[in-house]
PDB file of N, CA and C in Angstrom:
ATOM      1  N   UNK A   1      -1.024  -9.876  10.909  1.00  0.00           N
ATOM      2  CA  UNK A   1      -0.627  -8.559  11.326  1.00  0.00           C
ATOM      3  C   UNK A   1      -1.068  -7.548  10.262  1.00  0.00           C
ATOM      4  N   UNK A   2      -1.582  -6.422  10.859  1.00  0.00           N
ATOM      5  CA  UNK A   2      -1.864  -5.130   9.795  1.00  0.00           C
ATOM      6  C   UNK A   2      -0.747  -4.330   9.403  1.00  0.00           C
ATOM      7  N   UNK A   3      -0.454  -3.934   8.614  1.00  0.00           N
ATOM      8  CA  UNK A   3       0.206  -3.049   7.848  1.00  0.00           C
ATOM      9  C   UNK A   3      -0.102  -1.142   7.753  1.00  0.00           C
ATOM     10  N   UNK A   4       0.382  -0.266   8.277  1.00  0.00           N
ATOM     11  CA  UNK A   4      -0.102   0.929   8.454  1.00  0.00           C
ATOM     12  C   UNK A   4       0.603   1.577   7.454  1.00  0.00           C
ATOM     13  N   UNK A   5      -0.250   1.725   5.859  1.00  0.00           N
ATOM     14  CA  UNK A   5      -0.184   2.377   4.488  1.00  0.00           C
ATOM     15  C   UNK A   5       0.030   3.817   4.500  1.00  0.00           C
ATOM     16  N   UNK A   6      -0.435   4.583   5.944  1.00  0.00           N
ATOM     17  CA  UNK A   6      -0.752   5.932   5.523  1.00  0.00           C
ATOM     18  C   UNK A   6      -1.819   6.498   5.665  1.00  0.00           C
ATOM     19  N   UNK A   7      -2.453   7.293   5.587  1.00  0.00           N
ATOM     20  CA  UNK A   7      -4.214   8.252   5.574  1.00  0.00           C
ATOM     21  C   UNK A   7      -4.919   7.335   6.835  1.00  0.00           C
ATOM     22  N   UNK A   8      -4.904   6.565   7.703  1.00  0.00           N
ATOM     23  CA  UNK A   8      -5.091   5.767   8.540  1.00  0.00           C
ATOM     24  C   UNK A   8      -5.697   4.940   8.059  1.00  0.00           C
ATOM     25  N   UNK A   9      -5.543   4.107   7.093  1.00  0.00           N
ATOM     26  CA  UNK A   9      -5.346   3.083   6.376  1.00  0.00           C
ATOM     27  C   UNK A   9      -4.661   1.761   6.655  1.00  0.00           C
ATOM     28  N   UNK A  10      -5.111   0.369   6.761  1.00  0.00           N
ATOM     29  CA  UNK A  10      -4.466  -0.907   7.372  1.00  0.00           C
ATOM     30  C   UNK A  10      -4.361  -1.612   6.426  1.00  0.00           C
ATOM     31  N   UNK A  11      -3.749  -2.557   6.025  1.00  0.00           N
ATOM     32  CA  UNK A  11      -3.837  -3.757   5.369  1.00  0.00           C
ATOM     33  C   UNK A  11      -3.633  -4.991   6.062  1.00  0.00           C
ATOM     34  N   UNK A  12      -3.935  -6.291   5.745  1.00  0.00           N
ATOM     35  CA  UNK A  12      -3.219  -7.074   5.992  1.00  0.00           C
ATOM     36  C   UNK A  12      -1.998  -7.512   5.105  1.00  0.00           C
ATOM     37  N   UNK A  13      -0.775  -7.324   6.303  1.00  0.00           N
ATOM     38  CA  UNK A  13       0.219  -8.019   5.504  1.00  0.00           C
ATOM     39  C   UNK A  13       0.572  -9.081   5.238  1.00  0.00           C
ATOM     40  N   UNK A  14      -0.285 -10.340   5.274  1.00  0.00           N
ATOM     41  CA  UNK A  14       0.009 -11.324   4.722  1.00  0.00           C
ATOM     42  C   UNK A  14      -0.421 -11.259   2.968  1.00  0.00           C
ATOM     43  N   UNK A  15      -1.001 -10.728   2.750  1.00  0.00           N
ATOM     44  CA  UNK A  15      -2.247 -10.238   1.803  1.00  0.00           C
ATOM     45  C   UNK A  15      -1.227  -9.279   0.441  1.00  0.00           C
ATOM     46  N   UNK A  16       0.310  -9.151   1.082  1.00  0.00           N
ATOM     47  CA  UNK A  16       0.590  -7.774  -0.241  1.00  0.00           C
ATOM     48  C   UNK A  16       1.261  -9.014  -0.494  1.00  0.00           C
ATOM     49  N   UNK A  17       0.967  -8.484  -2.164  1.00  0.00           N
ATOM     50  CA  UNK A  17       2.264  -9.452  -2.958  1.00  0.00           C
ATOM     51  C   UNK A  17       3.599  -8.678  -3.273  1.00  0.00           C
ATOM     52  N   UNK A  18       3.127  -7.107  -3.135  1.00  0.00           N
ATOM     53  CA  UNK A  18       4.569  -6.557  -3.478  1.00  0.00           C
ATOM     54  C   UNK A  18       4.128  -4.781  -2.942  1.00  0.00           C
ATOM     55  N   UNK A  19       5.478  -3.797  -2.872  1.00  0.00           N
ATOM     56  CA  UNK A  19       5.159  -2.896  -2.400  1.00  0.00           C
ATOM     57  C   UNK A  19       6.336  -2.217  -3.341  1.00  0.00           C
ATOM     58  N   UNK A  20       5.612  -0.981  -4.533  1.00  0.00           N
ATOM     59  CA  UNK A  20       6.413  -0.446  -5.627  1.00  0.00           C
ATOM     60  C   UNK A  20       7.036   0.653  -5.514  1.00  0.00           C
ATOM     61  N   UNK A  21       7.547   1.330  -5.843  1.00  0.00           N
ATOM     62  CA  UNK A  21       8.313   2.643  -5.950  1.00  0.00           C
ATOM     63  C   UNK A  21       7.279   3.252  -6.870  1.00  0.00           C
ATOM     64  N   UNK A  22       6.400   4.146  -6.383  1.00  0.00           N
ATOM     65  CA  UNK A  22       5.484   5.324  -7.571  1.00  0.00           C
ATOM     66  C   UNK A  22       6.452   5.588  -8.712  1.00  0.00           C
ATOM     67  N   UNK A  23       7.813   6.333  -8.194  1.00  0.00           N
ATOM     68  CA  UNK A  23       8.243   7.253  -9.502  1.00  0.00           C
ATOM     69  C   UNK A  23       8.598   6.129 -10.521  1.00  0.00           C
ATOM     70  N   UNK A  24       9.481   4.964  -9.828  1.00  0.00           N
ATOM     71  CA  UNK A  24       9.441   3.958 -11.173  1.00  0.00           C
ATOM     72  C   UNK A  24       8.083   3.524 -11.708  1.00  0.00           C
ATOM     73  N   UNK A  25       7.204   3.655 -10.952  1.00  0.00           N
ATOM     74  CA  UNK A  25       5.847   2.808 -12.175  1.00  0.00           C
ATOM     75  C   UNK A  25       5.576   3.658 -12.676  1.00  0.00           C
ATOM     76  N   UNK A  26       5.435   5.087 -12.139  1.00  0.00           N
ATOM     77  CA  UNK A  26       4.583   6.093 -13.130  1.00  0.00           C
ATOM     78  C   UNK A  26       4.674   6.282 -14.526  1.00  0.00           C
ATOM     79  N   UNK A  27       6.223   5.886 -14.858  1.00  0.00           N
ATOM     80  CA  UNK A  27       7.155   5.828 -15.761  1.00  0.00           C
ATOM     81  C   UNK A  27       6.651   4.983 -16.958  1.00  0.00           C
ATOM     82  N   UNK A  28       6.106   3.970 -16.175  1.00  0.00           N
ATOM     83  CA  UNK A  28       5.891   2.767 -17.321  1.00  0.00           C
ATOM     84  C   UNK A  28       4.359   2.808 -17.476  1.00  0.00           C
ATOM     85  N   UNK A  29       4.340   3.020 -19.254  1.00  0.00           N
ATOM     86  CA  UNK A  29       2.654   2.722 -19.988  1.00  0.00           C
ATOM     87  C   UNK A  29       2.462   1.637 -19.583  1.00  0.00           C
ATOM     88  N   UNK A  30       3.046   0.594 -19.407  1.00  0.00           N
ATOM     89  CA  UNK A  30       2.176  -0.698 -18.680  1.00  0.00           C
ATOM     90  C   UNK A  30       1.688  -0.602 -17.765  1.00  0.00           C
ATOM     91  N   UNK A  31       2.160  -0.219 -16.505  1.00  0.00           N
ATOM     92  CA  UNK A  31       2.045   0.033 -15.122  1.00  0.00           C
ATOM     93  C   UNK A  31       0.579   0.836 -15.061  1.00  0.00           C
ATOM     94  N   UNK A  32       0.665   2.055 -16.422  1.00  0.00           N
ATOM     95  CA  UNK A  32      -0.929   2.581 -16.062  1.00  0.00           C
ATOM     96  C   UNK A  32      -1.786   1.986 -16.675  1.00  0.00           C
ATOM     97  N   UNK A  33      -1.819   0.845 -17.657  1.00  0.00           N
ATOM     98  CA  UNK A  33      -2.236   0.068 -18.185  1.00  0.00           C
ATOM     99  C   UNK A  33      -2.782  -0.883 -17.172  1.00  0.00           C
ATOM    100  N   UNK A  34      -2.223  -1.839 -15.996  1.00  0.00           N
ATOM    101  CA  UNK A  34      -2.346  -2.045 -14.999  1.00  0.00           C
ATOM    102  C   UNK A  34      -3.120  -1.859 -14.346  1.00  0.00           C
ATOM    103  N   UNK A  35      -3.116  -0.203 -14.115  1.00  0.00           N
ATOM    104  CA  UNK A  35      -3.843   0.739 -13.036  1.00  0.00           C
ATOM    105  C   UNK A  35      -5.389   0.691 -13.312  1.00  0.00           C
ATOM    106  N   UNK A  36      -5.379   0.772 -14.875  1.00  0.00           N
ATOM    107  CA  UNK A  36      -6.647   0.674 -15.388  1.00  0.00           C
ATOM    108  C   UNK A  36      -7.564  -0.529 -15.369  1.00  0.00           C
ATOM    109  N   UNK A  37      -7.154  -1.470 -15.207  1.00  0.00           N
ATOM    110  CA  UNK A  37      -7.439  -3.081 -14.719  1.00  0.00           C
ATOM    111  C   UNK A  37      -7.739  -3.365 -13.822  1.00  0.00           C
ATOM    112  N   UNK A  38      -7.337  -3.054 -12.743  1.00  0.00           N
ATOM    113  CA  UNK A  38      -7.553  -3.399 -11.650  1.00  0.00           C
ATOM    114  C   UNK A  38      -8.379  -2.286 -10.420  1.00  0.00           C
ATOM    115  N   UNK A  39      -8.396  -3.123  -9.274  1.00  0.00           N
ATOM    116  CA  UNK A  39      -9.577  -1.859  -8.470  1.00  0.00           C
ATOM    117  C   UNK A  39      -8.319  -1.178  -7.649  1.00  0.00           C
ATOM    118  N   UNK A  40      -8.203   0.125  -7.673  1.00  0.00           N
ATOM    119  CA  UNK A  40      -7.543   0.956  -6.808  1.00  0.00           C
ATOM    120  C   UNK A  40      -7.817   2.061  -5.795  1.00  0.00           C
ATOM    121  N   UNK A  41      -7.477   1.832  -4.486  1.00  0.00           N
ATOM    122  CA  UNK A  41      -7.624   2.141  -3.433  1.00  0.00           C
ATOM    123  C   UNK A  41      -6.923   3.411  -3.199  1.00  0.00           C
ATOM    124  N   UNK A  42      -7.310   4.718  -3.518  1.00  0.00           N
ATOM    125  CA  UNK A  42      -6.209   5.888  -3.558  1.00  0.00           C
ATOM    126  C   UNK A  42      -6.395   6.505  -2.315  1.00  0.00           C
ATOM    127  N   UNK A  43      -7.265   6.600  -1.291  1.00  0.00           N
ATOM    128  CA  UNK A  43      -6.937   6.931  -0.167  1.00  0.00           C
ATOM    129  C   UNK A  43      -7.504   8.400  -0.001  1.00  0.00           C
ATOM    130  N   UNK A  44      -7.732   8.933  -1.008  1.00  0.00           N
ATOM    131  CA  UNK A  44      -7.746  10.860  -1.639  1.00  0.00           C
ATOM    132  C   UNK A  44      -6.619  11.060  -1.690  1.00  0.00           C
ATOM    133  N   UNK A  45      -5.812  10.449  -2.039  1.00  0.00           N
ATOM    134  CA  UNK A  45      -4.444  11.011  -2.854  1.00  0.00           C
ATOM    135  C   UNK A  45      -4.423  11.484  -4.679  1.00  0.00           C
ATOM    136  N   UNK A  46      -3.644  12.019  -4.816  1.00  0.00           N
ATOM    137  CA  UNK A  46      -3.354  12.543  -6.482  1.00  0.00           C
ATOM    138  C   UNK A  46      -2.198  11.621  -6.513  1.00  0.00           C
ATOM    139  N   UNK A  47      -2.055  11.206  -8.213  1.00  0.00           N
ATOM    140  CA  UNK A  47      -1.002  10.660  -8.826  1.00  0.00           C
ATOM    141  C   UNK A  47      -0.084  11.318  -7.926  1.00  0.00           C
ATOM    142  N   UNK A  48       0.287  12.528  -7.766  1.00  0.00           N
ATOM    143  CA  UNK A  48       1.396  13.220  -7.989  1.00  0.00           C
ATOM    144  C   UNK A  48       1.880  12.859  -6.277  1.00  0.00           C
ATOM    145  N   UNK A  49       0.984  12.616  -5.892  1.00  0.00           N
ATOM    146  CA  UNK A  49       0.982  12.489  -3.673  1.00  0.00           C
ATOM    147  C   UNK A  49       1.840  11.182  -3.298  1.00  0.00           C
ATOM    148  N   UNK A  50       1.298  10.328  -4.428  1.00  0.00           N
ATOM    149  CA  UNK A  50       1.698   8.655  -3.822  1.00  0.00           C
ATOM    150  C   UNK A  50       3.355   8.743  -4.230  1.00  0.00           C
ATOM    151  N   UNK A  51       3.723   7.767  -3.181  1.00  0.00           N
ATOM    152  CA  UNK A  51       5.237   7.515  -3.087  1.00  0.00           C
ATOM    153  C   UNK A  51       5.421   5.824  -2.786  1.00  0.00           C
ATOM    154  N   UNK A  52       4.148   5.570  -3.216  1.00  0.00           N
ATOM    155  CA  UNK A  52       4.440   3.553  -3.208  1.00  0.00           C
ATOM    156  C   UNK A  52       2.758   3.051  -3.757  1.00  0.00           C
ATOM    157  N   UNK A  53       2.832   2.182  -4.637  1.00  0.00           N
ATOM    158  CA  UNK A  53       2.185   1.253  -4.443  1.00  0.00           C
ATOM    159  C   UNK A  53       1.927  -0.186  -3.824  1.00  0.00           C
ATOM    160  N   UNK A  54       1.045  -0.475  -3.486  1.00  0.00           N
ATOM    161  CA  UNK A  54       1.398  -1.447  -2.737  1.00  0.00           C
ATOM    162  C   UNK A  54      -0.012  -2.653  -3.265  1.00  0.00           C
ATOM    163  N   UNK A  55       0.241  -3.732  -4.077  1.00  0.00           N
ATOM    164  CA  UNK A  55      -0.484  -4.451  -4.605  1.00  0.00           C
ATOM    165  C   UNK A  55      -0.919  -6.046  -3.554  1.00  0.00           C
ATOM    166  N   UNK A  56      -2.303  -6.364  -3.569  1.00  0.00           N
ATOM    167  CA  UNK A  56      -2.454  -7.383  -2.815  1.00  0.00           C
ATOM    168  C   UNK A  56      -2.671  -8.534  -3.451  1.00  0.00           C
ATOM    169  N   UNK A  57      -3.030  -9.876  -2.724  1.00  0.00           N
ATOM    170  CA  UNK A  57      -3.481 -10.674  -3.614  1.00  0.00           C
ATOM    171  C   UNK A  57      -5.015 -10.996  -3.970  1.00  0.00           C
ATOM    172  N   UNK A  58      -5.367 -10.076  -3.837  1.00  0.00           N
ATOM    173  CA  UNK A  58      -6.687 -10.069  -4.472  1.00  0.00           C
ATOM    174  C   UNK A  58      -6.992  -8.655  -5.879  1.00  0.00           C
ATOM    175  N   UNK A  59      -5.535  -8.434  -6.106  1.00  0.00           N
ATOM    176  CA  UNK A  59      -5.439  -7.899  -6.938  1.00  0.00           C
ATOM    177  C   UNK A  59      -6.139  -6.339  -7.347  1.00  0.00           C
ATOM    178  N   UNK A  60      -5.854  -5.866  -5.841  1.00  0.00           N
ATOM    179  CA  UNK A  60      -6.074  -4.462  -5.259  1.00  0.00           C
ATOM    180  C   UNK A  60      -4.866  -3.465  -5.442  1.00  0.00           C
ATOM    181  N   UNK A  61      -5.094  -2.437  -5.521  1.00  0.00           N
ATOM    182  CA  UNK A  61      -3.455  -1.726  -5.827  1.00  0.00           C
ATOM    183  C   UNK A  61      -4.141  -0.317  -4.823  1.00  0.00           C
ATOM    184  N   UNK A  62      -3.471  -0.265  -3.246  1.00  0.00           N
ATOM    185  CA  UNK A  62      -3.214   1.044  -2.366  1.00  0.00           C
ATOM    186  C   UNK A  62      -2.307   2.030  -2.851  1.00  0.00           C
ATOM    187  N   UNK A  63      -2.759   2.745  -2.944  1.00  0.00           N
ATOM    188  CA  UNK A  63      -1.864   4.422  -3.083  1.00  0.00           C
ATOM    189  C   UNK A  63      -1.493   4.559  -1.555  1.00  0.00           C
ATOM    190  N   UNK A  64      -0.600   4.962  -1.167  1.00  0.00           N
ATOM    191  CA  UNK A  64       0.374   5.224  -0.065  1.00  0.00           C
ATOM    192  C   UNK A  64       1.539   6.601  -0.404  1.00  0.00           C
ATOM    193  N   UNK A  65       1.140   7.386   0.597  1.00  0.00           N
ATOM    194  CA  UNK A  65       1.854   8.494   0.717  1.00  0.00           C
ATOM    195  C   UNK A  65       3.085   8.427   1.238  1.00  0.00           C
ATOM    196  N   UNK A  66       3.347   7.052   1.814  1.00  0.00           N
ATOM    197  CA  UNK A  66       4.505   6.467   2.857  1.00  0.00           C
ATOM    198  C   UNK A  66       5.340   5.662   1.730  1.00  0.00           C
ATOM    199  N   UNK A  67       6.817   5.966   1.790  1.00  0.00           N
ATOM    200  CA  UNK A  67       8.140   5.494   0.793  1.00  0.00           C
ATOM    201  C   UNK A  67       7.961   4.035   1.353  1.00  0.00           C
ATOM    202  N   UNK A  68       8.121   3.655  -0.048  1.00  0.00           N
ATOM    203  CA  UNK A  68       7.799   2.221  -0.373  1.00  0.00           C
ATOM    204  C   UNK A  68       9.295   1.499   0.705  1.00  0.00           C
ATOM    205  N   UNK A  69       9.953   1.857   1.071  1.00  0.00           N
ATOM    206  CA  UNK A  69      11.225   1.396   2.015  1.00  0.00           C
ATOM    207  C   UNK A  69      10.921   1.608   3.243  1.00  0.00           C
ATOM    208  N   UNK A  70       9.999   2.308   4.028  1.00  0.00           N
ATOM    209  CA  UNK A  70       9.674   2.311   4.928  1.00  0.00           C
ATOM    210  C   UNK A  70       8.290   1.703   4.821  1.00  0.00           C
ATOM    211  N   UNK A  71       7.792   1.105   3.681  1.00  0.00           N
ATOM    212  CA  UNK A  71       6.281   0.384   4.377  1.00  0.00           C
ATOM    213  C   UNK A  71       7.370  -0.920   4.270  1.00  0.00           C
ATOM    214  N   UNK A  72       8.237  -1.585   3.654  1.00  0.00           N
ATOM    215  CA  UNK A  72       8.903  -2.459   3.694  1.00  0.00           C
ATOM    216  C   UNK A  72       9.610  -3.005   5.013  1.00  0.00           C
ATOM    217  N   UNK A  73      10.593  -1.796   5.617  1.00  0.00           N
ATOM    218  CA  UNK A  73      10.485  -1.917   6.900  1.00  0.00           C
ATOM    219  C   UNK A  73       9.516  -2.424   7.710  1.00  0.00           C
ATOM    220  N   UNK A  74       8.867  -1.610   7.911  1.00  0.00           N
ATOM    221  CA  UNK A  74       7.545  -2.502   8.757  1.00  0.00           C
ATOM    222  C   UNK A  74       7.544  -3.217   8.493  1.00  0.00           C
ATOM    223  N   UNK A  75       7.025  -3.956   7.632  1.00  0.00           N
ATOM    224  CA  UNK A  75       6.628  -5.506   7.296  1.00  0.00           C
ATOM    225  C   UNK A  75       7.641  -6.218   7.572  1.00  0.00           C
ATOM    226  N   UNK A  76       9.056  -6.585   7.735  1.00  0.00           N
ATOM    227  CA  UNK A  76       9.784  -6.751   7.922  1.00  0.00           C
ATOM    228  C   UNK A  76      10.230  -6.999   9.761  1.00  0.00           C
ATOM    229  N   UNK A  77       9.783  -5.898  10.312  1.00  0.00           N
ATOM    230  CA  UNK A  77      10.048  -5.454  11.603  1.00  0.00           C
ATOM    231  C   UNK A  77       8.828  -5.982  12.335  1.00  0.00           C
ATOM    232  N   UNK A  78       7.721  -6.495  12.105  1.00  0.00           N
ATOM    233  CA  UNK A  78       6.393  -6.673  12.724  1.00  0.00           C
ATOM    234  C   UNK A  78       5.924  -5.698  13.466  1.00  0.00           C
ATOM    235  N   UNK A  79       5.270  -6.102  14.721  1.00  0.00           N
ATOM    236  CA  UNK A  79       4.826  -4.742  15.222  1.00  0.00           C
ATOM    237  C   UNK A  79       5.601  -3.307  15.734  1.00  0.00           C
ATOM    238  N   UNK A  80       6.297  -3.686  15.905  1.00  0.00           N
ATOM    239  CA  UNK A  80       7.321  -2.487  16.348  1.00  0.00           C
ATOM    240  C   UNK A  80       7.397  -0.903  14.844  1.00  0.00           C
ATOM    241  N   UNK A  81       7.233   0.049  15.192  1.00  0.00           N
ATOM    242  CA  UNK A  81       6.652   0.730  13.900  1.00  0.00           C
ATOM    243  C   UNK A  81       5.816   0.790  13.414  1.00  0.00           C
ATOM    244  N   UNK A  82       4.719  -0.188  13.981  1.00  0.00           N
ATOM    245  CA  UNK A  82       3.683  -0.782  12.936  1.00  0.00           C
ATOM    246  C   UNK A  82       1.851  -0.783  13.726  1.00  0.00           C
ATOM    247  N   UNK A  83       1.787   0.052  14.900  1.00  0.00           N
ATOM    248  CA  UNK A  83       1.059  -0.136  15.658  1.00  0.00           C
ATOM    249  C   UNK A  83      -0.538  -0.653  15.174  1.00  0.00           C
ATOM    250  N   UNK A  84      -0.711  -0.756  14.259  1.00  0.00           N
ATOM    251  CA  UNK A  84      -1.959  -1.421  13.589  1.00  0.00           C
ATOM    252  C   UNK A  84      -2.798  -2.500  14.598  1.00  0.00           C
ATOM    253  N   UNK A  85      -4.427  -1.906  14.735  1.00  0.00           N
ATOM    254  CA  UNK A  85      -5.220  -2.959  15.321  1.00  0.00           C
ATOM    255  C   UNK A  85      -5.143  -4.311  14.547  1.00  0.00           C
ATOM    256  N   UNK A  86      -5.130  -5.927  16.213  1.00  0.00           N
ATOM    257  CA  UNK A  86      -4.974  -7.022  15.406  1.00  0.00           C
ATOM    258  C   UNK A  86      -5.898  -7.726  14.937  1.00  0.00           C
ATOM    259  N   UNK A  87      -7.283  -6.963  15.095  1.00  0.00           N
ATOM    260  CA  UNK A  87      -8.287  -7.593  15.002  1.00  0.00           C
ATOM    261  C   UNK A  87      -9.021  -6.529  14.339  1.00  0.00           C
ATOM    262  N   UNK A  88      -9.893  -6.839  13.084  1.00  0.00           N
ATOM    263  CA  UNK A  88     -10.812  -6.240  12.654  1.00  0.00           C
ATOM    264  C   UNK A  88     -11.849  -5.238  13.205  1.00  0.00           C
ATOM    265  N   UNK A  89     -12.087  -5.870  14.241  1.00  0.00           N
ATOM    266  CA  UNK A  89     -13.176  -5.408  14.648  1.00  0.00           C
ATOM    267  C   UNK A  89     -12.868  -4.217  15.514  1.00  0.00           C
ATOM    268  N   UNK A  90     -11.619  -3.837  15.229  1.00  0.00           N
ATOM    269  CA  UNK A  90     -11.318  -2.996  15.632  1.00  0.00           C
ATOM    270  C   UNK A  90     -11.362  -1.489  14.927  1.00  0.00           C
ATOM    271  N   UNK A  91     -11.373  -1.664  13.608  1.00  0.00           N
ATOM    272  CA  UNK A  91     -11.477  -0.312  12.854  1.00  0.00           C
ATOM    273  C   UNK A  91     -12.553   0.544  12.988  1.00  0.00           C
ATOM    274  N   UNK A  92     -12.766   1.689  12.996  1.00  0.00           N
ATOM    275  CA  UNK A  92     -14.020   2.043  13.294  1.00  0.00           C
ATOM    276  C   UNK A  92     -14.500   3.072  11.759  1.00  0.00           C
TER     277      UNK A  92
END
């Protein structure tokens, strides 16, 4: 199942290992330490826009404009909320 991040943006949700609260990471020099490591997917968002990160296991980190409790929901809820194509080949 896909995951709908925001900016019309999908993920797969089998694929997140976790989904963060921005204002708590912003907080932490590690966290941008982190940021700097890894490949990040901002969407055209600013630091200041995102309201979740959302990290995969391929060690991708999405910027999401959508509160990290409502991308949680979804994932949680499956499709319902979540209208995301189920097949790739669907994105255009």
């Amino acid at each position: 199942m896909y995951l709908h991040i925001g900016m019309s943006t999908y993920i797969w949700s089998n694929r997140i290992v976790g989904i963060f609260n921005s204002e708590l990471c912003k907080k932490s020099s590690s966290f941008r330490e982190f940021l700097e490591e890894v490949k990040s997917v901002d969407n055209g968002l600013t630091l200041d826009e995102v309201k979740s990160f959302i990290l995969t296991d391929s060690n991708v980190v999405y910027w999401s404009n959508v509160n990290c409790r409502t991308l949680r929901q979804r994932c949680r809820k499956g499709l319902p909320g979540n209208p995301g194509p189920q097949d790739p080949s669907e994105f255009t």
